[in-house]
Protein backbone atom coordinates (compact mmCIF):
# COMPACT_ATOMS: atom_id res chain seq x y z
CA UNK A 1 0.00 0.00 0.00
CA UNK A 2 2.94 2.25 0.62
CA UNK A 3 3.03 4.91 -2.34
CA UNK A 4 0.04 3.86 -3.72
CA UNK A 5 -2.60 6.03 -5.03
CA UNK A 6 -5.90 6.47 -3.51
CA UNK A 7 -9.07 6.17 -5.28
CA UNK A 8 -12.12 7.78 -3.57
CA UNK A 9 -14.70 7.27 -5.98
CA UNK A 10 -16.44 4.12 -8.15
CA UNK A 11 -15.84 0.84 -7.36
CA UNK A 12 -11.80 1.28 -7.65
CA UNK A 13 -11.97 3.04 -3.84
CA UNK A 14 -9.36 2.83 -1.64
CA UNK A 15 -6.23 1.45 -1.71
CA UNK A 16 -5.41 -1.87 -2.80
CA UNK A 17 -3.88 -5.13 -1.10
CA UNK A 18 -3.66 -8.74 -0.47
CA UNK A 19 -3.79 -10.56 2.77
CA UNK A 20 -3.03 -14.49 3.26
CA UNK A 21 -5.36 -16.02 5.09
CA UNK A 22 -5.30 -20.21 5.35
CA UNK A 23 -3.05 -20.50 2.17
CA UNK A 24 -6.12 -18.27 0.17
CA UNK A 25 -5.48 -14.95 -1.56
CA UNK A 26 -7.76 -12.55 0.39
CA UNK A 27 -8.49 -8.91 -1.68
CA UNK A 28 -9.05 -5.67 0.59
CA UNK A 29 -9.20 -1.95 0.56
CA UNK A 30 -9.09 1.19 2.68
CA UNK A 31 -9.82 4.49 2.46
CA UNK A 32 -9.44 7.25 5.64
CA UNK A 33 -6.85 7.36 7.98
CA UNK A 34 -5.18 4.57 10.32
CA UNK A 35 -5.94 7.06 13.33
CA UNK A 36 -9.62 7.07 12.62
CA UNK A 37 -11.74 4.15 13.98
CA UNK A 38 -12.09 1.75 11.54
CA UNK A 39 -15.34 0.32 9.95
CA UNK A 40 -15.33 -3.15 7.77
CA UNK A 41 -17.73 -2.84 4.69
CA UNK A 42 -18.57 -6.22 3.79
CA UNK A 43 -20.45 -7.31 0.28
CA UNK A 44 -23.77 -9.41 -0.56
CA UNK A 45 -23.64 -12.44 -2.88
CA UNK A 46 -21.95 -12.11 -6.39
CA UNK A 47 -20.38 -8.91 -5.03
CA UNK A 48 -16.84 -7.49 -3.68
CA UNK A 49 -15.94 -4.59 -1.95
CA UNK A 50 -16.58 -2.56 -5.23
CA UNK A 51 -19.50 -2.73 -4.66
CA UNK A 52 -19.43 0.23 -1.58
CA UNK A 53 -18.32 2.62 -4.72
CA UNK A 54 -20.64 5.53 -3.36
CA UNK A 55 -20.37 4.88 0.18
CA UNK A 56 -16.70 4.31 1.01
CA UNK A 57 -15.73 8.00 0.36
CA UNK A 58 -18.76 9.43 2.39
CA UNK A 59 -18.01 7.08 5.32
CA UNK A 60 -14.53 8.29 5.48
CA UNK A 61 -15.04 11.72 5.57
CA UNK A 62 -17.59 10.99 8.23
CA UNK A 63 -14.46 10.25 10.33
CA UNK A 64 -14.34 6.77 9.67
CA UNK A 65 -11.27 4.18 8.37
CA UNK A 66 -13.36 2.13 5.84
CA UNK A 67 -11.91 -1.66 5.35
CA UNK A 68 -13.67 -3.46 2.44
CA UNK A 69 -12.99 -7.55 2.60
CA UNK A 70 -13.77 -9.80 -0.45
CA UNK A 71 -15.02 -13.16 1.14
CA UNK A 72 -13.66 -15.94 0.24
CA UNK A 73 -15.35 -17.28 -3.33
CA UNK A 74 -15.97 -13.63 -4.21
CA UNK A 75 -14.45 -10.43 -5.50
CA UNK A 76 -10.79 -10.86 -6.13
CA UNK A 77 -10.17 -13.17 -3.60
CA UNK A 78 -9.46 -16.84 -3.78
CA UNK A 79 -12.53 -19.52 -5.24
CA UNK A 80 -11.69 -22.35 -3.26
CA UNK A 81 -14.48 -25.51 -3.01
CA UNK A 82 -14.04 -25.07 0.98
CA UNK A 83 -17.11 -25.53 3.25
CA UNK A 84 -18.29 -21.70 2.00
CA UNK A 85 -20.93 -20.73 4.64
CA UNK A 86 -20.95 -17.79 6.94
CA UNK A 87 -19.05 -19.25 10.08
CA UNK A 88 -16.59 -19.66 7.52
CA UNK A 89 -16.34 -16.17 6.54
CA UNK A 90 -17.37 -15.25 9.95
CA UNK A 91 -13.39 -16.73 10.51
CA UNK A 92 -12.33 -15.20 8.04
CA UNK A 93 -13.18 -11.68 9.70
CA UNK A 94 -12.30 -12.90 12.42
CA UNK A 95 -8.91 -12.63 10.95
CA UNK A 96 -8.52 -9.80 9.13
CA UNK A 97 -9.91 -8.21 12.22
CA UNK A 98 -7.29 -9.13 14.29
CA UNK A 99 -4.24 -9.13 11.70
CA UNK A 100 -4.81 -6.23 8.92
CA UNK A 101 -7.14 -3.79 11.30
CA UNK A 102 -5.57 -5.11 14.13
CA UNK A 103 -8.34 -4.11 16.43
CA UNK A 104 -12.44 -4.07 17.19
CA UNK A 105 -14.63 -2.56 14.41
CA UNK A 106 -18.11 -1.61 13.29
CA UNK A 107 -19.05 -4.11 10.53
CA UNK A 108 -21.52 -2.99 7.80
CA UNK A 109 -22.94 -5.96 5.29
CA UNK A 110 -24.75 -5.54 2.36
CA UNK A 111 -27.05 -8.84 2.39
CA UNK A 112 -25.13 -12.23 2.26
CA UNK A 113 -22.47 -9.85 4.52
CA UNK A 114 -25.05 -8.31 7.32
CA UNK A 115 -25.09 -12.54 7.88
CA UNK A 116 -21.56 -12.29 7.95
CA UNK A 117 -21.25 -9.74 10.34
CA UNK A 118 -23.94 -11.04 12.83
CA UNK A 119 -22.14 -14.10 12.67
CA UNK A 120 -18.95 -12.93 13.50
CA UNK A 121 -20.82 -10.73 16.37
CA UNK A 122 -22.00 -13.28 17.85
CA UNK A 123 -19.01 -16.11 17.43
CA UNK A 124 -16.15 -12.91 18.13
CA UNK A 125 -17.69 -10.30 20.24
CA UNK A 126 -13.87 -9.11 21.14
CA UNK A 127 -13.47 -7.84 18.24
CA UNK A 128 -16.75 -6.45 16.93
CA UNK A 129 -18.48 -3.10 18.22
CA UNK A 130 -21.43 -2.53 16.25
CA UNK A 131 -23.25 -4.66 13.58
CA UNK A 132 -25.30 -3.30 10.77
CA UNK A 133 -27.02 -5.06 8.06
CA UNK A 134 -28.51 -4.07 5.02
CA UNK A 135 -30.24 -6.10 4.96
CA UNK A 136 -30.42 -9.17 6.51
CA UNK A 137 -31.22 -12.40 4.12
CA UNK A 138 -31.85 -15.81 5.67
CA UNK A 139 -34.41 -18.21 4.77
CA UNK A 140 -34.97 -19.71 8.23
CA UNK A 141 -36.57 -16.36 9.09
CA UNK A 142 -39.42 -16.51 7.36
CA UNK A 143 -39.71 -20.38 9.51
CA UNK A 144 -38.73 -19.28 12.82
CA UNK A 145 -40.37 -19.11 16.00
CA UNK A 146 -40.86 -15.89 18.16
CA UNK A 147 -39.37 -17.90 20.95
CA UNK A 148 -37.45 -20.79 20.71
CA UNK A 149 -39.04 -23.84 22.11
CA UNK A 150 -37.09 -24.30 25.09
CA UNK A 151 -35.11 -28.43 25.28
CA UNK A 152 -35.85 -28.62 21.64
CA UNK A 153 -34.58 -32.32 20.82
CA UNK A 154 -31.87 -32.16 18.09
CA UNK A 155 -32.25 -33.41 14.87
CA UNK A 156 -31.54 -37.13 15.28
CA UNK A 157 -28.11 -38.41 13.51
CA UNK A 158 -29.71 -40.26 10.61
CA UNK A 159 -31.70 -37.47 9.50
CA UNK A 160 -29.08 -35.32 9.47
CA UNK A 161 -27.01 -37.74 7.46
CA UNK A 162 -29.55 -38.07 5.18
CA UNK A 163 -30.16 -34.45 4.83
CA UNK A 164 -26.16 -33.97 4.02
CA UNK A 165 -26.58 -36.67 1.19
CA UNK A 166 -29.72 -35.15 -0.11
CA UNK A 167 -28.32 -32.05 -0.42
CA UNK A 168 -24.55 -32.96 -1.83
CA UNK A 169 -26.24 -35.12 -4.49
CA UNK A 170 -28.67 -32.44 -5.55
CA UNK A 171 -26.01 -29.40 -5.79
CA UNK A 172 -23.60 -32.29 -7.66
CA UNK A 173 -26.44 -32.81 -9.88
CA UNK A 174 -26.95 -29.24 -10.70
CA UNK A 175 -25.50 -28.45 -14.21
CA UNK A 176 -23.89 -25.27 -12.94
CA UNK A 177 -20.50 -25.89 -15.35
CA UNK A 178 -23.03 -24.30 -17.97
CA UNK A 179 -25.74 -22.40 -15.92
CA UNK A 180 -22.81 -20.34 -14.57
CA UNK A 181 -21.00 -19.28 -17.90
CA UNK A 182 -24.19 -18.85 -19.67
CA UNK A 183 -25.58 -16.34 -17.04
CA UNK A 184 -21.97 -14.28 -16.55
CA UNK A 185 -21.61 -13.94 -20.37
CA UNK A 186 -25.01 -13.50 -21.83
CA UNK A 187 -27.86 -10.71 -21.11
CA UNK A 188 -29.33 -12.99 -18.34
CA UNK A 189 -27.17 -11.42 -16.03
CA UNK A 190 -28.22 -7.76 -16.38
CA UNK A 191 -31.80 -9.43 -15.43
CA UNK A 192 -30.55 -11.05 -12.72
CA UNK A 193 -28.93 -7.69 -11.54
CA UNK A 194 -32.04 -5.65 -12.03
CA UNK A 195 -33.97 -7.95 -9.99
CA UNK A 196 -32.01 -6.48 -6.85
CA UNK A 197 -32.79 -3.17 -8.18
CA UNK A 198 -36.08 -1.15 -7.99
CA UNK A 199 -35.25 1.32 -10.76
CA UNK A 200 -33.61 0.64 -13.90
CA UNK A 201 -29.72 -0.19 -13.66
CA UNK A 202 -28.99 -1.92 -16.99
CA UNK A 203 -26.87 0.07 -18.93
CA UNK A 204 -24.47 0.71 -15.61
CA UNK A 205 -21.17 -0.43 -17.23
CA UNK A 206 -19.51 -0.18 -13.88
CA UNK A 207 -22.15 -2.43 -12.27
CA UNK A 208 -22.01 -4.73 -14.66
CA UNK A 209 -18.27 -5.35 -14.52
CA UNK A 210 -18.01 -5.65 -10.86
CA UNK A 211 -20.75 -8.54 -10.97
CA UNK A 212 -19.53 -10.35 -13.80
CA UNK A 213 -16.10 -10.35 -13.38
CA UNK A 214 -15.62 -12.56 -10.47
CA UNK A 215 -18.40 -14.64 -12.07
CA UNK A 216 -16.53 -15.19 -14.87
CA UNK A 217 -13.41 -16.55 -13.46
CA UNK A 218 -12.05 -20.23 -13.36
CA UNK A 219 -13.21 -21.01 -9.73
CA UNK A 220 -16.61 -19.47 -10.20
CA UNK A 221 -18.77 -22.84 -10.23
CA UNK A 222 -16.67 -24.36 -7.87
CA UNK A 223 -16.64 -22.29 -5.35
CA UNK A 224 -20.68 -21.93 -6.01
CA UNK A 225 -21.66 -25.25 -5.46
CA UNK A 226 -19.20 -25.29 -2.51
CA UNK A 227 -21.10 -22.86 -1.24
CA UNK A 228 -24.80 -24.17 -2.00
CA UNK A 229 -24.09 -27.02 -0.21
CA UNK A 230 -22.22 -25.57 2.89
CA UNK A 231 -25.24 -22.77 3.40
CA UNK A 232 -27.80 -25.55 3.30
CA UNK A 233 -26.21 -27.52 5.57
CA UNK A 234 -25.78 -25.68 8.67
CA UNK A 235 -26.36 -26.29 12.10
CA UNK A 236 -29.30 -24.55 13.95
CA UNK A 237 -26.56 -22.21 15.96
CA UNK A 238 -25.58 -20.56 12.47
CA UNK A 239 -29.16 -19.39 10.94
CA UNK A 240 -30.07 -15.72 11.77
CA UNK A 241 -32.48 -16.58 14.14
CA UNK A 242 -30.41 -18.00 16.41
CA UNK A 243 -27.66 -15.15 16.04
CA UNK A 244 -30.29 -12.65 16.45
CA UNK A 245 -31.21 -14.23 19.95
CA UNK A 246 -27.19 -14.13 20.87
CA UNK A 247 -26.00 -10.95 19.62
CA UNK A 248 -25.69 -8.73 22.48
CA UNK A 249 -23.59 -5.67 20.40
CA UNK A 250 -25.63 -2.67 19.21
CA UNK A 251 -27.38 -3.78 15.99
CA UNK A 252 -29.40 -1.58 12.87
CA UNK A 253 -31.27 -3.62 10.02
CA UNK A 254 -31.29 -1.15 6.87
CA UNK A 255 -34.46 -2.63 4.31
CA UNK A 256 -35.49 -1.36 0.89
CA UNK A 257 -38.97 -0.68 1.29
CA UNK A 258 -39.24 -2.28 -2.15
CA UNK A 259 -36.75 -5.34 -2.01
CA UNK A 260 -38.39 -8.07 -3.81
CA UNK A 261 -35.47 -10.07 -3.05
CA UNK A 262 -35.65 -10.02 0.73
CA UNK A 263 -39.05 -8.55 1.19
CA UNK A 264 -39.39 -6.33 4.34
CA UNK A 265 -41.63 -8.68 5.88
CA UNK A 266 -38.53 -10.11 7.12
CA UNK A 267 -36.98 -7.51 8.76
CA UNK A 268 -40.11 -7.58 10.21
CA UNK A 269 -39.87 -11.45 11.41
CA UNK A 270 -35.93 -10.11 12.81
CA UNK A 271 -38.17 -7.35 15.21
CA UNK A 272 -40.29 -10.16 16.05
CA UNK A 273 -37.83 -12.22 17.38
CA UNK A 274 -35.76 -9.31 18.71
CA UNK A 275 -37.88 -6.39 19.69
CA UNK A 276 -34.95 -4.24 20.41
CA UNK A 277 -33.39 -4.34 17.14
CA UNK A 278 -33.76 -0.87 15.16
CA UNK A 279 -35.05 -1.37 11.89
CA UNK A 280 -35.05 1.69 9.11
CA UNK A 281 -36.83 1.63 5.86
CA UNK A 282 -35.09 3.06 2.82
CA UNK A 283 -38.18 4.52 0.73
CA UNK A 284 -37.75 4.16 -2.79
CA UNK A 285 -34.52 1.34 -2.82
CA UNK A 286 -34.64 -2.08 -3.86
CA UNK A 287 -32.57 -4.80 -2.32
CA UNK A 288 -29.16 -2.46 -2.67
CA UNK A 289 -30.34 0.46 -0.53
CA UNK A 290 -26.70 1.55 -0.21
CA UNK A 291 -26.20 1.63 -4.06
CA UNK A 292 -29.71 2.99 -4.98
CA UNK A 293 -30.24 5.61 -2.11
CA UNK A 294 -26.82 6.30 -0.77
CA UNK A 295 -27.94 9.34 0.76
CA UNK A 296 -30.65 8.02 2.16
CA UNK A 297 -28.65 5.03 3.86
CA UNK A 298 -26.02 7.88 4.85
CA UNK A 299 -28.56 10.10 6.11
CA UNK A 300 -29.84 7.02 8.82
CA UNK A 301 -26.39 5.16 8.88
CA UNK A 302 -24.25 8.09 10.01
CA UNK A 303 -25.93 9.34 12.84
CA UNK A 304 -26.67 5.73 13.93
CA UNK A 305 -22.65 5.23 14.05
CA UNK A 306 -21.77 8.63 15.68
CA UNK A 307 -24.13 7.23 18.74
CA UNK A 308 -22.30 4.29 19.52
């Protein structure tokens, strides 16, 4: 990083690196100064980092030193067909945390990464202050209980066996060696890219090429059906529910108030099954508040941060 020039804007922010993490090429940025508390800005799925192009730059002149991570299996770092699923990446944070920031920050996800960092929260509450999501994706919350029944028997060991093979077959099964080139190099994916999107993005060159390059790359379907099988698969302890009953750090759900994605009913569900949670409605943004309304999400964001 030393000498290197910074790049506020677009989704080139910051400045540029590579950290080793388990023998995998991990990609990161930062913009704002070392002696500013730092903030981790963590991506949905099919993202990276570039993906914060109009929010980096505010954050940091809001006194913040803004850290963007590219999981592992997206962005520029490494596609590896490891167990992909957010206690994974949770570790991976973990990490970072602890090597490259080298102390306790607010984490900020976008999707797929709020689950990331209420995972992490929850799993390493040394080194997290604050967790906001934007939103917060999980399937098991539109399943789960207000309360959780209390000496719920666990799932017996057969079943879960038979769940694994189920599951491994299935995602095996799955022709994604030509579903995944096919979408990353034909028009499909500008549909599948509007559909997070309430107003018309196609035509946004920059958008484009920050989705479909990683896509595009050698590891793409491996890591993917890593990755499918790994998220279906996990225990009870890793759905949202459950981390939303554990997490005891300051927490702020971000919705579009028109995600059809991750419909706001269940930010909703998350208030349900923690009533203290503060949940703000971006009028007007799709399932990329950050990227559709950035001043809106600044305008709620910001303030929420300078009260911690």
């Amino acid at each position: 990083m030393p000498g290197a020039a910074e790049t506020r804007h677009g989704s080139e922010w910051g400045l540029h690196a590579t950290w080793h993490w388990r023998g995998q090429a991990c990609h990161w940025r930062r913009l704002g100064g070392l002696h500013q508390p730092p903030l981790v800005l963590l991506h949905g799925f099919g993202a990276g980092s570039g993906h914060w192009r109009r929010n980096a730059a505010v954050l940091a002149d809001a006194g913040w030193c803004v850290y963007g991570l590219d999981l592992l299996g997206f962005g520029a770092s490494s596609q590896v067909p490891l167990r992909l699923d957010n206690r994974l990446w949770a570790r991976q944070l973990e990490a970072f945390l602890r090597e490259v920031v080298q102390g306790p920050a607010v984490l900020v996800g976008h999707s797929l990464g709020g689950l990331v960092a209420l995972t992490c929260g929850v799993f390493f509450p040394q080194v997290v202050r604050a967790v906001v999501a934007a939103p917060l994706p999980d399937p098991t919350l539109l399943l789960a209980a207000p309360q959780a029944p209390a000496g719920a028997p666990p799932r017996r060991p057969w079943r879960r066996r038979l769940q694994r093979f189920v599951v491994t077959w299935l995602c095996r099964l799955l022709p994604l060696e030509v579903l995944v080139p096919l979408l990353a190099h034909s028009p499909l994916l500008d549909l599948g890219i509007q559909a997070a999107y309430r107003d018309p993005v196609i035509g946004d060159d920059e958008l484009h090429r920050l989705i479909a390059r990683p896509a595009r790359r050698a590891g793409a379907v491996r890591a993917l059906r890593a990755m499918s099988i790994a998220m279906a698969l996990r225990p009870h302890g890793a759905t949202a529910p459950a981390l939303l009953r554990r997490l005891r750090h300051p927490c702020l759900l971000l919705w579009g108030g028109d995600d059809r994605l991750v419909p706001l009913d269940v930010g909703l569900q998350c208030q349900r099954l923690r009533p203290d949670l503060a949940l703000e409605v971006i009028d007007q943004a799709g399932h990329c508040p950050h990227d559709e309304r950035p001043d809106a999400f600044h305008r709620v964001l910001i303030p929420w941060l300078e009260r911690l």
